[in-house]
PDB file of N, CA and C in Angstrom:
ATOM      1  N   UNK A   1     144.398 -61.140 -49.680  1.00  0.00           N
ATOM      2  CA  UNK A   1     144.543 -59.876 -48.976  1.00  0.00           C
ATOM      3  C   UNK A   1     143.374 -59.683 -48.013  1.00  0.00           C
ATOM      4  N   UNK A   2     143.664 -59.141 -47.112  1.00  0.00           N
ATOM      5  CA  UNK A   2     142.782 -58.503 -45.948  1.00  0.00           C
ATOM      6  C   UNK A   2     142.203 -57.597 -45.884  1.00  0.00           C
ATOM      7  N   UNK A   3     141.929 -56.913 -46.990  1.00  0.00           N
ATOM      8  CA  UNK A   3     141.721 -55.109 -47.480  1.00  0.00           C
ATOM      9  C   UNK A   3     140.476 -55.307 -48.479  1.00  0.00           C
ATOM     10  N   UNK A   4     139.287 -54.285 -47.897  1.00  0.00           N
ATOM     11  CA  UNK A   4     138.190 -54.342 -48.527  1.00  0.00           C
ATOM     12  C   UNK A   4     138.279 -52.793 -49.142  1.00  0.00           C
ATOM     13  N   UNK A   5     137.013 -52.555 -49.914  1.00  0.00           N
ATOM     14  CA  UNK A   5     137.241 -51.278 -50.372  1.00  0.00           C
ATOM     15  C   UNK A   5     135.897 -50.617 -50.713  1.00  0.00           C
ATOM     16  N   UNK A   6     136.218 -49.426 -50.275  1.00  0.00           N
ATOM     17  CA  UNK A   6     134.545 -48.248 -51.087  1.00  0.00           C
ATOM     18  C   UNK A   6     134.998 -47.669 -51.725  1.00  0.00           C
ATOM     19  N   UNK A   7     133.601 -46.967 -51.860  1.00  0.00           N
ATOM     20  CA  UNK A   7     133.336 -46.234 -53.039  1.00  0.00           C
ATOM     21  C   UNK A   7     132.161 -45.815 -53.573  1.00  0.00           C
ATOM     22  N   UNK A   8     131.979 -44.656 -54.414  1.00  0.00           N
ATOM     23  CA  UNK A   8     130.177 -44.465 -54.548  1.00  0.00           C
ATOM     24  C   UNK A   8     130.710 -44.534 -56.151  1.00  0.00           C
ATOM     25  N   UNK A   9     128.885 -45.028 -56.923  1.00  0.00           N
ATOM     26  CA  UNK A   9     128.665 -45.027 -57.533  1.00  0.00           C
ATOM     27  C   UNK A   9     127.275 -44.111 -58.264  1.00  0.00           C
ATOM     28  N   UNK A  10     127.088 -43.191 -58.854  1.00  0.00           N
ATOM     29  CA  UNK A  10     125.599 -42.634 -58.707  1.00  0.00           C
ATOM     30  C   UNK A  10     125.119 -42.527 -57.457  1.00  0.00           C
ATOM     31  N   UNK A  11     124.236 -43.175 -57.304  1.00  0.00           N
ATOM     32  CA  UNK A  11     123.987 -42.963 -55.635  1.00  0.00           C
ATOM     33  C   UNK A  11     123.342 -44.139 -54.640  1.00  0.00           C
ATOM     34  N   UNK A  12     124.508 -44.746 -55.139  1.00  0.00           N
ATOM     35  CA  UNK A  12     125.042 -45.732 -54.190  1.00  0.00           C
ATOM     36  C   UNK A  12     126.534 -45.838 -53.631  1.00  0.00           C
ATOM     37  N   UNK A  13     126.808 -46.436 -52.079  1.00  0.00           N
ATOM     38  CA  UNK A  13     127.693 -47.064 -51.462  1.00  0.00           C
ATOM     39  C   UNK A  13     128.289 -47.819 -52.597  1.00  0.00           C
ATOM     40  N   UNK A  14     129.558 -48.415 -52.330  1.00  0.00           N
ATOM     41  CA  UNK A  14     129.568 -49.843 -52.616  1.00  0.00           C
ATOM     42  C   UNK A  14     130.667 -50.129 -51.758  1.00  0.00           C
ATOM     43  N   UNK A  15     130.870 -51.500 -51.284  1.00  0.00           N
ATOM     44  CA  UNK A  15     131.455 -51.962 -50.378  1.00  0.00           C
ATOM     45  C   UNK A  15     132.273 -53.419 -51.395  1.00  0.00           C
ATOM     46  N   UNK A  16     133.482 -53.738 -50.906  1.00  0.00           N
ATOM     47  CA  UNK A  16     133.635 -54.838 -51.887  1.00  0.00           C
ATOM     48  C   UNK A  16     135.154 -55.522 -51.289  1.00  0.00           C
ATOM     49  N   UNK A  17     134.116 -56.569 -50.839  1.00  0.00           N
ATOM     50  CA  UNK A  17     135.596 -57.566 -50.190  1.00  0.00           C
ATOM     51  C   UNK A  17     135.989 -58.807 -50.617  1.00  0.00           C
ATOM     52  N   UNK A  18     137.105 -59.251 -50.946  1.00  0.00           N
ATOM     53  CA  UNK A  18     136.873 -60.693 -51.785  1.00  0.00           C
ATOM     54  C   UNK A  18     136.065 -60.820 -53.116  1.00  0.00           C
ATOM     55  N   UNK A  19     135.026 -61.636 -53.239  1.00  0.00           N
ATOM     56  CA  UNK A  19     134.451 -62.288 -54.322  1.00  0.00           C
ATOM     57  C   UNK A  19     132.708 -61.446 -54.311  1.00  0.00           C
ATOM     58  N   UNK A  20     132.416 -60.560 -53.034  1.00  0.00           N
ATOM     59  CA  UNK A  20     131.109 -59.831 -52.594  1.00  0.00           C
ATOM     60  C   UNK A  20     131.486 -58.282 -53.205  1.00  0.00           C
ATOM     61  N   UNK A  21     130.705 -57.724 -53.610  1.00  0.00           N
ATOM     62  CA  UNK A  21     130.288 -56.781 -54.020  1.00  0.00           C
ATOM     63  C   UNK A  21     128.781 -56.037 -53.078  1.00  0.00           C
ATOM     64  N   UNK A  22     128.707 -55.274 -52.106  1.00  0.00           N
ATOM     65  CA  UNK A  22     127.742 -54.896 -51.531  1.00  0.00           C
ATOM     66  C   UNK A  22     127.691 -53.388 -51.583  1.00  0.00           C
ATOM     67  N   UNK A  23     126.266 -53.056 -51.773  1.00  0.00           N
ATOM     68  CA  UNK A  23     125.581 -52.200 -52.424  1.00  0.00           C
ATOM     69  C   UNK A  23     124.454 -51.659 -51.762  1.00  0.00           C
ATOM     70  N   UNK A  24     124.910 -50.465 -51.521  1.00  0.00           N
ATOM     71  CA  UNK A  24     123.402 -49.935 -50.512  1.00  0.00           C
ATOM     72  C   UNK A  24     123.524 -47.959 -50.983  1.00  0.00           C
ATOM     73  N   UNK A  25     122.332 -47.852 -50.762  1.00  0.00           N
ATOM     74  CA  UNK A  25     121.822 -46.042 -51.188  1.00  0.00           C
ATOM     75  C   UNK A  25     122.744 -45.287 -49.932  1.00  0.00           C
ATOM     76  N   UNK A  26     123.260 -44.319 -50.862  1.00  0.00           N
ATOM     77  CA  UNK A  26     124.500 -43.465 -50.558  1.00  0.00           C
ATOM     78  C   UNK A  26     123.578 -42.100 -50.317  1.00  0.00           C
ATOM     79  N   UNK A  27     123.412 -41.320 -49.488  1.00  0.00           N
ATOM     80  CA  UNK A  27     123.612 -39.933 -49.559  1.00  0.00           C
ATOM     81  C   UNK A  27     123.347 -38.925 -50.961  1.00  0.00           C
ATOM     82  N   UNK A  28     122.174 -38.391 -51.124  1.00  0.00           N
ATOM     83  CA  UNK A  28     121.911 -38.020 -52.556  1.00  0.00           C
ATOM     84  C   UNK A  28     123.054 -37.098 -52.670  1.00  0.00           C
ATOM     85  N   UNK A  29     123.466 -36.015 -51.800  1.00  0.00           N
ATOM     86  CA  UNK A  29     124.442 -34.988 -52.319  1.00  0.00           C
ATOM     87  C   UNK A  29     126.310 -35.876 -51.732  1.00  0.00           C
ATOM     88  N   UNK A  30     126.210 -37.050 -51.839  1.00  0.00           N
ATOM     89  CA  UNK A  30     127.416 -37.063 -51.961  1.00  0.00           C
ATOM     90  C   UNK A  30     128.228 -37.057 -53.016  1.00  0.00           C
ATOM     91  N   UNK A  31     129.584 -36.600 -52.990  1.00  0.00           N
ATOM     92  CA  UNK A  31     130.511 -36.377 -54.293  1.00  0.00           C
ATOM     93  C   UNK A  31     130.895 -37.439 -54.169  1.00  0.00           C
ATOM     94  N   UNK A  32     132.002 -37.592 -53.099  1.00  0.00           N
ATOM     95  CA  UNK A  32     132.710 -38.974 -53.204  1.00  0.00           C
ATOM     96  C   UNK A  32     133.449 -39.158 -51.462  1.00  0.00           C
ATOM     97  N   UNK A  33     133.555 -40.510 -51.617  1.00  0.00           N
ATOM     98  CA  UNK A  33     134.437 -40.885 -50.595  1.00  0.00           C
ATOM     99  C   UNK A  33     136.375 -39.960 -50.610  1.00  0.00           C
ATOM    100  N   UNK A  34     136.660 -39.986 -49.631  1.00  0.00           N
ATOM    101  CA  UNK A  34     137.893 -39.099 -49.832  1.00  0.00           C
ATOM    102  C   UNK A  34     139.087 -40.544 -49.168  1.00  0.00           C
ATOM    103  N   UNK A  35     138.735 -40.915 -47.577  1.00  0.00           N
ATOM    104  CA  UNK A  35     139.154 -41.691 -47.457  1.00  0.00           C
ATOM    105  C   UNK A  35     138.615 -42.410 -45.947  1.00  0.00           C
ATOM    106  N   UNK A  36     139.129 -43.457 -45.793  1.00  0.00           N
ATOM    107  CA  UNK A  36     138.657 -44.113 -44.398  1.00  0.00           C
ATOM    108  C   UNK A  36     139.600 -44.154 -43.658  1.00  0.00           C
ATOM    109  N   UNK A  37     139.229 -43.067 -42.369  1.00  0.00           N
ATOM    110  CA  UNK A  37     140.038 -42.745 -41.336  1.00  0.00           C
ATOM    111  C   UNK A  37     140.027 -43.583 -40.134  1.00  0.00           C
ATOM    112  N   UNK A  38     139.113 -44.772 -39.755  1.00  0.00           N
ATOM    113  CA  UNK A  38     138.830 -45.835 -38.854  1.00  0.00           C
ATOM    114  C   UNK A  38     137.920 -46.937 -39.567  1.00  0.00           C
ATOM    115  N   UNK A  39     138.396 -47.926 -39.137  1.00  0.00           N
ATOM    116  CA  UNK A  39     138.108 -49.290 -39.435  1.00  0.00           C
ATOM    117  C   UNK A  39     138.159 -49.855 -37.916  1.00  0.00           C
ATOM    118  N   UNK A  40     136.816 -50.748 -38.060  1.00  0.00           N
ATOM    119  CA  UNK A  40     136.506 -51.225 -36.105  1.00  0.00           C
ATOM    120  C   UNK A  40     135.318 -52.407 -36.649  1.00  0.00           C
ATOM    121  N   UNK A  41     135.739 -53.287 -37.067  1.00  0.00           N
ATOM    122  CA  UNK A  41     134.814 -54.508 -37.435  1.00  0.00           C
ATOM    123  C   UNK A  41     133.105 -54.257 -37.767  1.00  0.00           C
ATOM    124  N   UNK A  42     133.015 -53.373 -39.192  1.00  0.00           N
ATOM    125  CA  UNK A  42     132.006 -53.502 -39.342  1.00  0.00           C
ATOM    126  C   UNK A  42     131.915 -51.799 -39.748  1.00  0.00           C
ATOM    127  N   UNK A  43     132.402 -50.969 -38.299  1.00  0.00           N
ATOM    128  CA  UNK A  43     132.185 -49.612 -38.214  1.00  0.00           C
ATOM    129  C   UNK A  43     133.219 -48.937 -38.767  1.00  0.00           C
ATOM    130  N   UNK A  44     132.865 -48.131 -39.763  1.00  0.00           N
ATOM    131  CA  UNK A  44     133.800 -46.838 -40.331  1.00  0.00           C
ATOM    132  C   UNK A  44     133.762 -45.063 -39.796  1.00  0.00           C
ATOM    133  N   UNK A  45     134.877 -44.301 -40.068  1.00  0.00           N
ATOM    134  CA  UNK A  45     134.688 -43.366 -39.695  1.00  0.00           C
ATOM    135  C   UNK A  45     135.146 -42.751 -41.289  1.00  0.00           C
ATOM    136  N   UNK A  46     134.656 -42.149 -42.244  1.00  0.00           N
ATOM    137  CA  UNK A  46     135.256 -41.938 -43.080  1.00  0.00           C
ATOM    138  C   UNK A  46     134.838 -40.583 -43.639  1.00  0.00           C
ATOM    139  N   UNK A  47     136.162 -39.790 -44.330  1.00  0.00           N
ATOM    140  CA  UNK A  47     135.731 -38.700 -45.012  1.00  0.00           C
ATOM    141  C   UNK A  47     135.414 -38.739 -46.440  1.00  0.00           C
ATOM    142  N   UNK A  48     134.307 -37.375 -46.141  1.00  0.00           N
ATOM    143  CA  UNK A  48     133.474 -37.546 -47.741  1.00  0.00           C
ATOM    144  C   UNK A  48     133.738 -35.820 -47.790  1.00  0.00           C
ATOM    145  N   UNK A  49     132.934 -35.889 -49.566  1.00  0.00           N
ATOM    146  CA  UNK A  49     132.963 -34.479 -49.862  1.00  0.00           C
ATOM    147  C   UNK A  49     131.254 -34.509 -50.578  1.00  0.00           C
ATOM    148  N   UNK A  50     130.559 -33.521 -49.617  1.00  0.00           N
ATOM    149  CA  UNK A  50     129.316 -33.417 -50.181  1.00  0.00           C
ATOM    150  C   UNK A  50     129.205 -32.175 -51.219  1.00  0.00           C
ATOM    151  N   UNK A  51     128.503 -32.213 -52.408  1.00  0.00           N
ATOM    152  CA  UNK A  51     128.423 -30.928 -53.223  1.00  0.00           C
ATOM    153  C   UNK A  51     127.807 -29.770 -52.484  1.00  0.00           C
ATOM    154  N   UNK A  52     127.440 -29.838 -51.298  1.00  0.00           N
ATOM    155  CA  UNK A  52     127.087 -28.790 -50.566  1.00  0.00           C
ATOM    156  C   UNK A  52     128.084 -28.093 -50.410  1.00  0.00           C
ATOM    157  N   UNK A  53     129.063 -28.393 -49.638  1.00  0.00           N
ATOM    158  CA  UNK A  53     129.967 -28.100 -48.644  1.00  0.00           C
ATOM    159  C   UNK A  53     131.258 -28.232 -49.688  1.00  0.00           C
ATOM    160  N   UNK A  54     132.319 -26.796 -49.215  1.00  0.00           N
ATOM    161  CA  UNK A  54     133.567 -26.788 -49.337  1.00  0.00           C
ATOM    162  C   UNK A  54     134.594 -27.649 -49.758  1.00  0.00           C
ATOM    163  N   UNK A  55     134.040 -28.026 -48.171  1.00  0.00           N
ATOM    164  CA  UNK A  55     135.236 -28.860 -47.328  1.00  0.00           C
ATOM    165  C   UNK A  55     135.159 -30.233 -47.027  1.00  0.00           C
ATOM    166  N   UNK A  56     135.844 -30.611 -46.370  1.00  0.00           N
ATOM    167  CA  UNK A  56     135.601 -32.135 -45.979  1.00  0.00           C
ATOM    168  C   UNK A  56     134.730 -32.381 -45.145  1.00  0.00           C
ATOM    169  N   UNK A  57     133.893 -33.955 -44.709  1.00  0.00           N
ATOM    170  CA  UNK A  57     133.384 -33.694 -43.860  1.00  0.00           C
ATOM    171  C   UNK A  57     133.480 -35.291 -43.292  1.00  0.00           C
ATOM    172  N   UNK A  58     133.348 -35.599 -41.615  1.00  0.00           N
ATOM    173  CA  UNK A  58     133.422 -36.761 -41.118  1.00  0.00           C
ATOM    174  C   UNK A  58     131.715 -37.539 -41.219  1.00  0.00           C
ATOM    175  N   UNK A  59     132.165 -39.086 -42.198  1.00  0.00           N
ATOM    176  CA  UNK A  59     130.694 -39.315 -42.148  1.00  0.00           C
ATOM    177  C   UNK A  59     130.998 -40.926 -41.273  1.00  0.00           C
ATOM    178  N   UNK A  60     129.649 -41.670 -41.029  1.00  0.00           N
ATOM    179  CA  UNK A  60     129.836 -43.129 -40.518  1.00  0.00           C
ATOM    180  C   UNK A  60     128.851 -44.103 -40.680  1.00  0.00           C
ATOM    181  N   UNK A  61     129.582 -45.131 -41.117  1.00  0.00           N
ATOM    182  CA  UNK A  61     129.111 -45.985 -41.475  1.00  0.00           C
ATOM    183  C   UNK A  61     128.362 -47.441 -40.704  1.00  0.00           C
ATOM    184  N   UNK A  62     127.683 -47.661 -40.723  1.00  0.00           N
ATOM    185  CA  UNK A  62     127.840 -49.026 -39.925  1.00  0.00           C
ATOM    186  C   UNK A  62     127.239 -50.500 -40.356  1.00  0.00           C
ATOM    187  N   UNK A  63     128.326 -50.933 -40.920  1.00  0.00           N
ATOM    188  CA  UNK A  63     127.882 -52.419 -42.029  1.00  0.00           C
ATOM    189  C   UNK A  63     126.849 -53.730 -41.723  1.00  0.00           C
ATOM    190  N   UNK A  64     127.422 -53.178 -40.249  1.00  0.00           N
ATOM    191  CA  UNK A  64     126.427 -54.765 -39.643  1.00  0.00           C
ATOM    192  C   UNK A  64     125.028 -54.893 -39.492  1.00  0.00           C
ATOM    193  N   UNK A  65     124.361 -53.861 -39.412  1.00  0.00           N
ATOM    194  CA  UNK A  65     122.800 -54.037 -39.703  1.00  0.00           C
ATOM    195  C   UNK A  65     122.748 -54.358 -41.251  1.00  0.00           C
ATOM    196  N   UNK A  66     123.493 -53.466 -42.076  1.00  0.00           N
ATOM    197  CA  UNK A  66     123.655 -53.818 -43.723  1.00  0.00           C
ATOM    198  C   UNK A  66     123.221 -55.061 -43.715  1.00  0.00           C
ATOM    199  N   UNK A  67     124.439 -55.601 -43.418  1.00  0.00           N
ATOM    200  CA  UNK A  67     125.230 -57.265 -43.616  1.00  0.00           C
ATOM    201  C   UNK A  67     123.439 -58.201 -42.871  1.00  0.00           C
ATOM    202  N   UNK A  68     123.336 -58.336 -41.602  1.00  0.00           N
ATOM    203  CA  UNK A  68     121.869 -58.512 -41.373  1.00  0.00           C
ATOM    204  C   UNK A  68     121.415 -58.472 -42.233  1.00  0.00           C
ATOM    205  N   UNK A  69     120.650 -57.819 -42.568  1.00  0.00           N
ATOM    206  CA  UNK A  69     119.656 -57.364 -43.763  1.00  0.00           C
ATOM    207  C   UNK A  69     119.517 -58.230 -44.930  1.00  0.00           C
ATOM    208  N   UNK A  70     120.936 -58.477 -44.714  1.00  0.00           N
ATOM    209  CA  UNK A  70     121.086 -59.386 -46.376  1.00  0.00           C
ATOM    210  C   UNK A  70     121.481 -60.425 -46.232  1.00  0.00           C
ATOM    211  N   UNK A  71     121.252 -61.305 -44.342  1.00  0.00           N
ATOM    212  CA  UNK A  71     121.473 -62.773 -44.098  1.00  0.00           C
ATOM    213  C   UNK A  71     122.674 -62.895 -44.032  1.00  0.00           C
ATOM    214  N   UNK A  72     123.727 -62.466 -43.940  1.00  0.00           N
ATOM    215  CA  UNK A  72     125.220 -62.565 -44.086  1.00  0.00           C
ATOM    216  C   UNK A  72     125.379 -62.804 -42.648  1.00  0.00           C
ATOM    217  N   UNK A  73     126.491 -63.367 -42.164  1.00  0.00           N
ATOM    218  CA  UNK A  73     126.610 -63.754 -40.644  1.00  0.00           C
ATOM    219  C   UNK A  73     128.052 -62.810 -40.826  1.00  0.00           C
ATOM    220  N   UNK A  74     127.553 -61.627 -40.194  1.00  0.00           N
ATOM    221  CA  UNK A  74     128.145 -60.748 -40.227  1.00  0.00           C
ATOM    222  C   UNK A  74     129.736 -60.714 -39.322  1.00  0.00           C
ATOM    223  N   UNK A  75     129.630 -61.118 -38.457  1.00  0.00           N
ATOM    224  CA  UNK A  75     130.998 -61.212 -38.020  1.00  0.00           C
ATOM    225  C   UNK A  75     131.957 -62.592 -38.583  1.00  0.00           C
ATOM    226  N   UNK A  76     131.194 -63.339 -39.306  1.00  0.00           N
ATOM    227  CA  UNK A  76     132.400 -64.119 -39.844  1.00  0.00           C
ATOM    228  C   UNK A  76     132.606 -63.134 -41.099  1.00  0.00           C
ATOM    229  N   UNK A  77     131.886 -62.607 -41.585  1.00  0.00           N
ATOM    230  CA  UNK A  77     132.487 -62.205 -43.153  1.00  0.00           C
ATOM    231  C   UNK A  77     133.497 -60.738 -42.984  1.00  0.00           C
ATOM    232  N   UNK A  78     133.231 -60.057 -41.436  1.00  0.00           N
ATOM    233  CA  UNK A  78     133.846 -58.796 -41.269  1.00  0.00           C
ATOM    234  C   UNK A  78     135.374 -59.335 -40.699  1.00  0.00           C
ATOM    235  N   UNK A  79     135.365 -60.315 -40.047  1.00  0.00           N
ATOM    236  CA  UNK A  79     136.418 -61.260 -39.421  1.00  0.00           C
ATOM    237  C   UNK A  79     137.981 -60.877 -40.057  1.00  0.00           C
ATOM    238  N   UNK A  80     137.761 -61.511 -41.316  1.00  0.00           N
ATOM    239  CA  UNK A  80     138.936 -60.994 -41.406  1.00  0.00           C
ATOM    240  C   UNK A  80     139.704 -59.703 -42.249  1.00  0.00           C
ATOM    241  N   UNK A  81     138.370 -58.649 -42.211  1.00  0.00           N
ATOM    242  CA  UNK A  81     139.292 -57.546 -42.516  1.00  0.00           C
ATOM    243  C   UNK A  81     139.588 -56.502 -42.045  1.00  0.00           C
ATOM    244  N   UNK A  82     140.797 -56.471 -42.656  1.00  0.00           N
ATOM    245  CA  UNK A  82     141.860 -55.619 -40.843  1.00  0.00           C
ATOM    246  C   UNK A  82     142.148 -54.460 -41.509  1.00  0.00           C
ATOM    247  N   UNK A  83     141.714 -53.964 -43.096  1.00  0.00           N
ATOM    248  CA  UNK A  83     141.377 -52.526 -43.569  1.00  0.00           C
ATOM    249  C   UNK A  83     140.286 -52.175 -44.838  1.00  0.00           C
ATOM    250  N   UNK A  84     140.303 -50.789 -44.656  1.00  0.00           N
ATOM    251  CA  UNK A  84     139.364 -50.546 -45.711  1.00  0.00           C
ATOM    252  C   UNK A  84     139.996 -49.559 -46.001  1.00  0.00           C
ATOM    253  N   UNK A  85     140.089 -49.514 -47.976  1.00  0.00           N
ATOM    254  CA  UNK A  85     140.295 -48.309 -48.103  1.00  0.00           C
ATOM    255  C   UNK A  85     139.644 -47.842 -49.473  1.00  0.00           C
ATOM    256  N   UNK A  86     139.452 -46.135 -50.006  1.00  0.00           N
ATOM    257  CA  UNK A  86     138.681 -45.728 -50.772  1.00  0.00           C
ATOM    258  C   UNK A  86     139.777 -46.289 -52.010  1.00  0.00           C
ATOM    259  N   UNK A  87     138.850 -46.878 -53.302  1.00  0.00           N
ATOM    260  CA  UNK A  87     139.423 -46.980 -54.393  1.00  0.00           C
ATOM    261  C   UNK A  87     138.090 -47.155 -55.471  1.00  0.00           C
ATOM    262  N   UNK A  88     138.789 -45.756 -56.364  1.00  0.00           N
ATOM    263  CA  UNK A  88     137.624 -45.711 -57.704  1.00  0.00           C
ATOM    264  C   UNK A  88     138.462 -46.610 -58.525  1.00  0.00           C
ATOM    265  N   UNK A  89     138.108 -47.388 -59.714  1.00  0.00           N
ATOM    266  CA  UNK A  89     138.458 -47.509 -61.041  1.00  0.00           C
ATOM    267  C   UNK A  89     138.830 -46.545 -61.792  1.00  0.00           C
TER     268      UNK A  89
END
């Protein structure tokens, strides 16, 4: 499949495509991911729900400095996925 997926944990991201599991510090007042409204190789546009706030709110992501960071050759590993979507356990 072509479909990666988030999600927070405590207070962390997690990102998870294939056989990778990636993991980076989330937003202290976030609740949770709601869902991902754009996918653009690397870049997300996605809604969250902070315990501040009501309502929804538009947050963004951007994987490829992540992916850098952690030596990954970032456009082959973003290559082939053509979605992302929120899924807890």
């Amino acid at each position: 499949m072509n479909i990666a997926y988030l999600k927070n944990e405590n207070n962390y991201t997690i990102f998870t495509f294939g056989k990778y599991r990636i993991k980076f510090i989330a937003p202290y007042s976030l609740e949770k991911y709601i869902k991902v409204k754009e996918w653009d190789h690397g870049y997300m546009v996605v809604e969250t729900k902070y315990k501040q706030h009501e309502s929804y709110e538009e947050e963004y992501i951007d994987l490829v400095p992540i992916l850098n960071n952690l030596y990954f050759d970032a456009n082959k590993f973003l290559e082939p996925i053509k979605e992302v979507k929120v899924f807890y356990d």
